[in-house]
PDB file of N, CA and C in Angstrom:
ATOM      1  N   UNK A   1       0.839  -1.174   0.000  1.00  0.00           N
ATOM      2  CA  UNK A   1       0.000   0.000   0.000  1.00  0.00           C
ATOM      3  C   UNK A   1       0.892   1.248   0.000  1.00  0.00           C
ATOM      4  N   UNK A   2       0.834   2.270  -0.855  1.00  0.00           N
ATOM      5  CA  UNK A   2       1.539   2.966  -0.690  1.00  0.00           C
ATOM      6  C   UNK A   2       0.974   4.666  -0.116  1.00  0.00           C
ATOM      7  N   UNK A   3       1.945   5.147   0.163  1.00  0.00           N
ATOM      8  CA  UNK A   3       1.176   6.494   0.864  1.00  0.00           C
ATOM      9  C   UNK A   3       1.558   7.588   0.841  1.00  0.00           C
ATOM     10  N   UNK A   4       1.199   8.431   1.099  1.00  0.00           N
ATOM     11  CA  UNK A   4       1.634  10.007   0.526  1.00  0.00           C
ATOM     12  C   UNK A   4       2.602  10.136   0.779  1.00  0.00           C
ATOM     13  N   UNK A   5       3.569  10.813   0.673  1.00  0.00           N
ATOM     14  CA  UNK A   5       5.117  10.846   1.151  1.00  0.00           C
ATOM     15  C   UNK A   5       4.560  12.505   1.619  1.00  0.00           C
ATOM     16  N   UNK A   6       3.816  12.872   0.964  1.00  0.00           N
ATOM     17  CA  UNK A   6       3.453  14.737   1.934  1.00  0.00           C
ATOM     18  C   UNK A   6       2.338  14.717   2.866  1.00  0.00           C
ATOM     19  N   UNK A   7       1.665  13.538   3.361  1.00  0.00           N
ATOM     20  CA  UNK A   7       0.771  13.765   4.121  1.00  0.00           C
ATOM     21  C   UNK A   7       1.165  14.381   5.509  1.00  0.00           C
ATOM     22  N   UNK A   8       1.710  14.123   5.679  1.00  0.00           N
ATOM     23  CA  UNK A   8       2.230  15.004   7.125  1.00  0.00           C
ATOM     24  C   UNK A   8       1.926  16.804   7.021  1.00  0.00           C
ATOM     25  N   UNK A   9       2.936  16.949   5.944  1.00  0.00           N
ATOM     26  CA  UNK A   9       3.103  18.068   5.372  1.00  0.00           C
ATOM     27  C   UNK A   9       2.050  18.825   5.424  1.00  0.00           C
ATOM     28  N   UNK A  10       0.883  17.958   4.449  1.00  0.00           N
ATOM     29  CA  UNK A  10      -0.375  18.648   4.080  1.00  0.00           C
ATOM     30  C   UNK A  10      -1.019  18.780   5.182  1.00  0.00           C
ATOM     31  N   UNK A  11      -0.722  18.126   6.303  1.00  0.00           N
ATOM     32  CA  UNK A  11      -1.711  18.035   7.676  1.00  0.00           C
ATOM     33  C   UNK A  11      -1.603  19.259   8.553  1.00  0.00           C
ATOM     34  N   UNK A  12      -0.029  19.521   8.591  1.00  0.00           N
ATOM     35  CA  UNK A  12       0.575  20.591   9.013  1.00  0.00           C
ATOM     36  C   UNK A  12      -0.143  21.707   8.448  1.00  0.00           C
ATOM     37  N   UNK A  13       0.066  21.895   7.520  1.00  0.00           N
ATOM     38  CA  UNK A  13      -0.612  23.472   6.333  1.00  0.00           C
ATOM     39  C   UNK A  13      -1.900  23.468   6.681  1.00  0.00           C
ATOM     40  N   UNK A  14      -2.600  22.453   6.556  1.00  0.00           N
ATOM     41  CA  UNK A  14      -4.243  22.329   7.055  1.00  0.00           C
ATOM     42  C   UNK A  14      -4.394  22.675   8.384  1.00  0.00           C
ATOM     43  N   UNK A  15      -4.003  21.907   9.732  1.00  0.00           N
ATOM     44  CA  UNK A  15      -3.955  22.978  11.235  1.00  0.00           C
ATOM     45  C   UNK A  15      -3.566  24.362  10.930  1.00  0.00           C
ATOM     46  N   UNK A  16      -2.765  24.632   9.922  1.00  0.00           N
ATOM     47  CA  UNK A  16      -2.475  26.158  10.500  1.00  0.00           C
ATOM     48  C   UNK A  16      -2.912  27.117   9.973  1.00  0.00           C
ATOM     49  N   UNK A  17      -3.659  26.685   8.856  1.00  0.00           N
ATOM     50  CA  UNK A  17      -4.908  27.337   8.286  1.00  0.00           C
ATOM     51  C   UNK A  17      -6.148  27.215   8.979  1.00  0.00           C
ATOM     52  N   UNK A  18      -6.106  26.213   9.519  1.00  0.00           N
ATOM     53  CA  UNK A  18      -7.649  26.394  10.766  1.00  0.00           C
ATOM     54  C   UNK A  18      -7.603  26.959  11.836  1.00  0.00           C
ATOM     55  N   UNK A  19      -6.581  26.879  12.671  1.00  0.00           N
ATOM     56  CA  UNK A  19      -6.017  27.812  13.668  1.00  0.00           C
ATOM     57  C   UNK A  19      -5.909  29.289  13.569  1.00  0.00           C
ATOM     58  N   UNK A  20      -5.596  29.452  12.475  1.00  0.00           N
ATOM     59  CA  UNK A  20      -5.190  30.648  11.888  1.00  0.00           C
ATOM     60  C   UNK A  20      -6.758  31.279  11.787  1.00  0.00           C
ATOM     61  N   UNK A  21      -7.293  30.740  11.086  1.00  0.00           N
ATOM     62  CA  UNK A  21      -9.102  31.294  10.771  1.00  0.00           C
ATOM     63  C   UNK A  21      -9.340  31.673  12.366  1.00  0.00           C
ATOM     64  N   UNK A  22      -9.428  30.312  13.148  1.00  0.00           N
ATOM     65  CA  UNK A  22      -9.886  30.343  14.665  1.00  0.00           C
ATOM     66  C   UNK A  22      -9.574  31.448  15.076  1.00  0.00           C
ATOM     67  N   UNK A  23      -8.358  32.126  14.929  1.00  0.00           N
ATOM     68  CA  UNK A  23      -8.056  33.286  15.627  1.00  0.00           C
ATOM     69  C   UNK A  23      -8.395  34.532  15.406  1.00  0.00           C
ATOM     70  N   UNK A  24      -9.249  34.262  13.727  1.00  0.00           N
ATOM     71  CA  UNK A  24      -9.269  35.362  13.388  1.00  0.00           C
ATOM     72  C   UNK A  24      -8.083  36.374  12.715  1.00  0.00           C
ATOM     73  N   UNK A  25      -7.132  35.993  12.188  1.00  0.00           N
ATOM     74  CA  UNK A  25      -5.802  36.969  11.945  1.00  0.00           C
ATOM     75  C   UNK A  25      -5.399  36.537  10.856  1.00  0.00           C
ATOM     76  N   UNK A  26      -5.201  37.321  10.104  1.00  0.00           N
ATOM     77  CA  UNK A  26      -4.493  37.127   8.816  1.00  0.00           C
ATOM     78  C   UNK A  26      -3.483  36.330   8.354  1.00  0.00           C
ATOM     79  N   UNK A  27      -2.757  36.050   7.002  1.00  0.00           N
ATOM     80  CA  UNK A  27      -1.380  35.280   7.014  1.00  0.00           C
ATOM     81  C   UNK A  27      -0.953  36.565   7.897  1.00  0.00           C
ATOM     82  N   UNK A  28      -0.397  37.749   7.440  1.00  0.00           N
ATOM     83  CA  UNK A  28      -0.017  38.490   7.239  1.00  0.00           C
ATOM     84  C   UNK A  28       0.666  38.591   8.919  1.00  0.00           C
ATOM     85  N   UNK A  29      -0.596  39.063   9.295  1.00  0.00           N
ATOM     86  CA  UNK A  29      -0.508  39.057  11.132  1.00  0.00           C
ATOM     87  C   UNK A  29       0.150  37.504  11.364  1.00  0.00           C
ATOM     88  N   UNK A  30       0.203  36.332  11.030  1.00  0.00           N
ATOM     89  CA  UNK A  30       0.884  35.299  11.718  1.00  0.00           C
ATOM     90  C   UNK A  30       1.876  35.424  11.260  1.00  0.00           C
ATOM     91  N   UNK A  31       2.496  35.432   9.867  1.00  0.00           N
ATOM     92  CA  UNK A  31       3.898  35.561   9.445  1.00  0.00           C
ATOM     93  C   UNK A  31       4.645  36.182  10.353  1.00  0.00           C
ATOM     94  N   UNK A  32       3.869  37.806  10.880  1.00  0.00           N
ATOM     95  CA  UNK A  32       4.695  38.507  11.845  1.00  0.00           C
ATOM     96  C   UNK A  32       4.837  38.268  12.774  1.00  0.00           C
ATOM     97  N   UNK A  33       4.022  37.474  13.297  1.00  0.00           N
ATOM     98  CA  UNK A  33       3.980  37.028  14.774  1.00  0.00           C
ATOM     99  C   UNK A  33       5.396  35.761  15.010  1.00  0.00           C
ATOM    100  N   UNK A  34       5.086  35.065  13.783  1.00  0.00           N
ATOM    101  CA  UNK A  34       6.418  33.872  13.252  1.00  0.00           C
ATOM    102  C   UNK A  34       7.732  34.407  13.399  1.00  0.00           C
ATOM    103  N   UNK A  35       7.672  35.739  13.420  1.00  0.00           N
ATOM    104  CA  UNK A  35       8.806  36.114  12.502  1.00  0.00           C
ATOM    105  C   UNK A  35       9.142  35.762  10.961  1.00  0.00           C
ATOM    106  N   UNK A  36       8.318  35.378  10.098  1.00  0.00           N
ATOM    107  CA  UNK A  36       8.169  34.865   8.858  1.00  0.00           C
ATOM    108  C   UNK A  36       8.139  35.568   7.939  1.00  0.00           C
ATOM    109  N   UNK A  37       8.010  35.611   6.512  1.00  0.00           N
ATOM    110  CA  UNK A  37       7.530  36.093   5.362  1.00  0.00           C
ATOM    111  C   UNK A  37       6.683  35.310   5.217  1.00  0.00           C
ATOM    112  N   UNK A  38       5.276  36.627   4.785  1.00  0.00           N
ATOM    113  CA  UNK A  38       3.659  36.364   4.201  1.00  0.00           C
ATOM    114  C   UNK A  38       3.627  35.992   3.429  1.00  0.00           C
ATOM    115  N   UNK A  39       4.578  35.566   1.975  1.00  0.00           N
ATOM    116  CA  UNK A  39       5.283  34.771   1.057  1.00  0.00           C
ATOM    117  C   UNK A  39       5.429  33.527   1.339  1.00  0.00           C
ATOM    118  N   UNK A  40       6.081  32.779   2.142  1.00  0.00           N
ATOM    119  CA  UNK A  40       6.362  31.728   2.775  1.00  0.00           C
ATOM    120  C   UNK A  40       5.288  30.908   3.361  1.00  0.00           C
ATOM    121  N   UNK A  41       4.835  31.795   4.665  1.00  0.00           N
ATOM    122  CA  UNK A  41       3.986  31.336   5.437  1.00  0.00           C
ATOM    123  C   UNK A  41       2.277  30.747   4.160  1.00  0.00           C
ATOM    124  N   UNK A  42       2.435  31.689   3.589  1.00  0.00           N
ATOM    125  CA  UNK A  42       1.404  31.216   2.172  1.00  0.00           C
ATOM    126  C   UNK A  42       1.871  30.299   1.227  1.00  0.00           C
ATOM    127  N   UNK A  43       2.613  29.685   1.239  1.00  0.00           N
ATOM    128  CA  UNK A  43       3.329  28.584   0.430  1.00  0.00           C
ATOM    129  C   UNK A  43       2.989  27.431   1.588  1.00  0.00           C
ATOM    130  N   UNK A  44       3.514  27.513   2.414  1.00  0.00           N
ATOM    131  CA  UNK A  44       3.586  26.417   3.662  1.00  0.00           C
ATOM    132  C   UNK A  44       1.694  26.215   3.621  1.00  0.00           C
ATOM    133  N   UNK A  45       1.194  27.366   3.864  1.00  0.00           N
ATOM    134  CA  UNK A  45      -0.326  26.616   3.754  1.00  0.00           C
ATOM    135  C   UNK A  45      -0.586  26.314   2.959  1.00  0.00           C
ATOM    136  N   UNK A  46      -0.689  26.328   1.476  1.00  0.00           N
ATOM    137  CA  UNK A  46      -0.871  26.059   0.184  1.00  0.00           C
ATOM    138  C   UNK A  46       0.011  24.629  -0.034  1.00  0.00           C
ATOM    139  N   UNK A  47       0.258  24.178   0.689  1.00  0.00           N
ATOM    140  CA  UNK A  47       1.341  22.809   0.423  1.00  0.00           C
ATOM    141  C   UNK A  47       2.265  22.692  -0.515  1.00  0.00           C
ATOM    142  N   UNK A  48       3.348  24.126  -0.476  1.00  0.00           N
ATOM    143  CA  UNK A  48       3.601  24.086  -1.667  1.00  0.00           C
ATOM    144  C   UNK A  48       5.728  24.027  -1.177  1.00  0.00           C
ATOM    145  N   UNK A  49       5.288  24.711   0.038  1.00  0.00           N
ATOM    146  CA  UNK A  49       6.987  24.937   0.800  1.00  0.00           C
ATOM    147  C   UNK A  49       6.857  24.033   1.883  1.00  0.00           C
ATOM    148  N   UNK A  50       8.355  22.871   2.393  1.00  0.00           N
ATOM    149  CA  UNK A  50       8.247  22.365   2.831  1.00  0.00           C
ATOM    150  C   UNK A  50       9.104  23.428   4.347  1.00  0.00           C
ATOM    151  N   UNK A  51       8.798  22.642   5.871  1.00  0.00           N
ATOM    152  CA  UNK A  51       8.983  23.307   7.087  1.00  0.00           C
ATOM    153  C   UNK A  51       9.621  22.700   7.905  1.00  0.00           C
ATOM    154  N   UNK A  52      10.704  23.501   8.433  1.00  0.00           N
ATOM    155  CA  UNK A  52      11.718  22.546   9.475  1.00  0.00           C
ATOM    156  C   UNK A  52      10.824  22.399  10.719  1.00  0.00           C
ATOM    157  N   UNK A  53      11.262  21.840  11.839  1.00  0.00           N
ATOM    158  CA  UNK A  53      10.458  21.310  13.253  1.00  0.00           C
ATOM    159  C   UNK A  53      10.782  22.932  13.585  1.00  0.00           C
ATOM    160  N   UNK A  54      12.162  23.449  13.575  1.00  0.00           N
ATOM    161  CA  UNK A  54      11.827  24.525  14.360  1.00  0.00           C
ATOM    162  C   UNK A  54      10.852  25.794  13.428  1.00  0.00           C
ATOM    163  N   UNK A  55      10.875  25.937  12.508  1.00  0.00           N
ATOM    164  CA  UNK A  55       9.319  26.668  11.905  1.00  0.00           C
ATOM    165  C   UNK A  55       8.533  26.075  12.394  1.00  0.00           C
ATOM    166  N   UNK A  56       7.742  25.060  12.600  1.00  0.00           N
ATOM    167  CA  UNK A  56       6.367  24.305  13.046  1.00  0.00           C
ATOM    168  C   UNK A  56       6.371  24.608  14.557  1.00  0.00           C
ATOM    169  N   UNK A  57       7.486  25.379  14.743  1.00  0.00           N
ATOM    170  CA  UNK A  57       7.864  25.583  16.859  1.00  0.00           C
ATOM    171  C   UNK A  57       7.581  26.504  16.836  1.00  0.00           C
ATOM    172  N   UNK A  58       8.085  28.339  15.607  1.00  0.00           N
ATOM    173  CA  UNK A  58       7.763  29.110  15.746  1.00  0.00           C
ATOM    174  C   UNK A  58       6.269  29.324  15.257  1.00  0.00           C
ATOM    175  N   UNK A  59       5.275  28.653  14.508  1.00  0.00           N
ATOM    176  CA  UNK A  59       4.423  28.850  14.035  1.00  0.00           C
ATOM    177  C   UNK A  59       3.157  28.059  14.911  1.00  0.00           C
ATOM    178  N   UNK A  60       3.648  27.440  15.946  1.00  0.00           N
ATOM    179  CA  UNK A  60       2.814  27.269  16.789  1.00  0.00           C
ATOM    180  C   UNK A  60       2.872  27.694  17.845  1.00  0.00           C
ATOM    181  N   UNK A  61       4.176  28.684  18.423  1.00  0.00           N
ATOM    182  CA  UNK A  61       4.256  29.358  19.207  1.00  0.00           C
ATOM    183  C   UNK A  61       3.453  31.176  18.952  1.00  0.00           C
ATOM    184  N   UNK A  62       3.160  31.320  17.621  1.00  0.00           N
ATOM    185  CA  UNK A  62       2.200  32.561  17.212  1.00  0.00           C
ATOM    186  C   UNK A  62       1.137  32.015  17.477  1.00  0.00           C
ATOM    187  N   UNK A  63       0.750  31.016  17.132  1.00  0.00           N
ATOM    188  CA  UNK A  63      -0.854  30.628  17.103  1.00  0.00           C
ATOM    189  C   UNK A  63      -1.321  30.095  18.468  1.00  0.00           C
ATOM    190  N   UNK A  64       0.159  29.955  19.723  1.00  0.00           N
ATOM    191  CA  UNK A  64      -0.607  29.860  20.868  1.00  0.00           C
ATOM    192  C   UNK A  64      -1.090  28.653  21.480  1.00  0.00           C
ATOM    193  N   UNK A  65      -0.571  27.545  20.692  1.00  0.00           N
ATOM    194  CA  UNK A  65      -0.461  26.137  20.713  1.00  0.00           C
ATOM    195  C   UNK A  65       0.953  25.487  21.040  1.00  0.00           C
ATOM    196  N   UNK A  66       0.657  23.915  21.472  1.00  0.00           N
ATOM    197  CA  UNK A  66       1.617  23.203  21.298  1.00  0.00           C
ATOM    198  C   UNK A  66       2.099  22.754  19.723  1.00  0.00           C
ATOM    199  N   UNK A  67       3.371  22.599  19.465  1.00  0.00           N
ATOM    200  CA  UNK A  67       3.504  21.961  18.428  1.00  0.00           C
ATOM    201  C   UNK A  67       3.120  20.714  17.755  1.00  0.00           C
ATOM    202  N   UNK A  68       2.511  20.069  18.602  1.00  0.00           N
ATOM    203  CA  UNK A  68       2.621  18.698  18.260  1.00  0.00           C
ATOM    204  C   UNK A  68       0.841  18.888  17.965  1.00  0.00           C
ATOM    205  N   UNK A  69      -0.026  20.207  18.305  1.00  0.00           N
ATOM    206  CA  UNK A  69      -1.259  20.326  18.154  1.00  0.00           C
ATOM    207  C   UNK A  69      -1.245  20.215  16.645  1.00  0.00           C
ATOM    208  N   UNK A  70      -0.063  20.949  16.098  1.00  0.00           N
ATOM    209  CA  UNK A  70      -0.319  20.828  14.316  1.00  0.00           C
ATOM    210  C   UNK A  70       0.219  19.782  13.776  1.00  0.00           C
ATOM    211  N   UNK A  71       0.612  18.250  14.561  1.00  0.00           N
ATOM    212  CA  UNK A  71       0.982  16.961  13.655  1.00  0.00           C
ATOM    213  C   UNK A  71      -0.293  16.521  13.858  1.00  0.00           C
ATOM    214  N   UNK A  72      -1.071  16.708  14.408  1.00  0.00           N
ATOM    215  CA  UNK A  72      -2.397  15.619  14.643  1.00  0.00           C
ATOM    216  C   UNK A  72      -3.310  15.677  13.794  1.00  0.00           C
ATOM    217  N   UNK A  73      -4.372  15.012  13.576  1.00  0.00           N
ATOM    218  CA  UNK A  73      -5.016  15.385  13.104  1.00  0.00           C
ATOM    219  C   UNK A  73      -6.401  15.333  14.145  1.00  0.00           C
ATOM    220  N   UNK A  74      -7.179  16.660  13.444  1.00  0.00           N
ATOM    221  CA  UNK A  74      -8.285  16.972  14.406  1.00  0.00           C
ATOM    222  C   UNK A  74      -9.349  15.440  14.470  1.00  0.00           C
ATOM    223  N   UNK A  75     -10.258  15.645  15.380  1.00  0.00           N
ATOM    224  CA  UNK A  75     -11.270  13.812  15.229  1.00  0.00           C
ATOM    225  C   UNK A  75     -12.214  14.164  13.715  1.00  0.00           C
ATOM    226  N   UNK A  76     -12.496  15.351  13.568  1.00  0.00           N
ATOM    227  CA  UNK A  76     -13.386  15.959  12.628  1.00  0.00           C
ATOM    228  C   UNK A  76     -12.559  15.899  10.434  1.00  0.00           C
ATOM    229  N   UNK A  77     -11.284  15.280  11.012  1.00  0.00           N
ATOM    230  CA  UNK A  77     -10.588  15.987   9.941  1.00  0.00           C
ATOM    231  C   UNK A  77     -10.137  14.471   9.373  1.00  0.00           C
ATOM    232  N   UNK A  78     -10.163  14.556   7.821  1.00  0.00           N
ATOM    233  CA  UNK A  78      -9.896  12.981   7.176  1.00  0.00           C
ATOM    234  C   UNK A  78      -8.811  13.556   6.524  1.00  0.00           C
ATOM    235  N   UNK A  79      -7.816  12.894   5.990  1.00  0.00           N
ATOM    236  CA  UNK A  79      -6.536  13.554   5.112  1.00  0.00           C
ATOM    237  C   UNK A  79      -6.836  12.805   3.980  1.00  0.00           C
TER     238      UNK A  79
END
């Protein structure tokens, strides 16, 4: 059986686009909060740029979460 080699990836971009809504705040406002580029941070949700552990540290440290909140997947959420 074989399996996505980006599902992780895509799971990641998907929490932090829902989180992101949840909060109400823009890329724009999280990039800054990241310390990021709104460039980037819009690639990474778009599944298009891949993210080291420590980006997924700073980007869940803007959004106010644990990191490991954006490997999971929600009970509501199918990949």
């Amino acid at each position: 059986m074989a399996t996505d080699p980006h599902a992780l990836r895509k799971l990641v971009a998907l929490n932090i686009r829902i989180r992101r809504v949840e909060l109400d705040i823009t890329q724009e406002e999280l990039a800054h909060r990241a310390e990021l580029s709104q460039a980037y941070l819009s690639g990474i949700e778009r599944n298009k740029r891949s993210l080291s552990i420590d980006t997924i540290q700073r980007i869940a440290d803007a959004l106010g979460i644990p990191a490991h909140d954006l490997l999971r997947p929600r009970s509501n959420q199918a990949l």
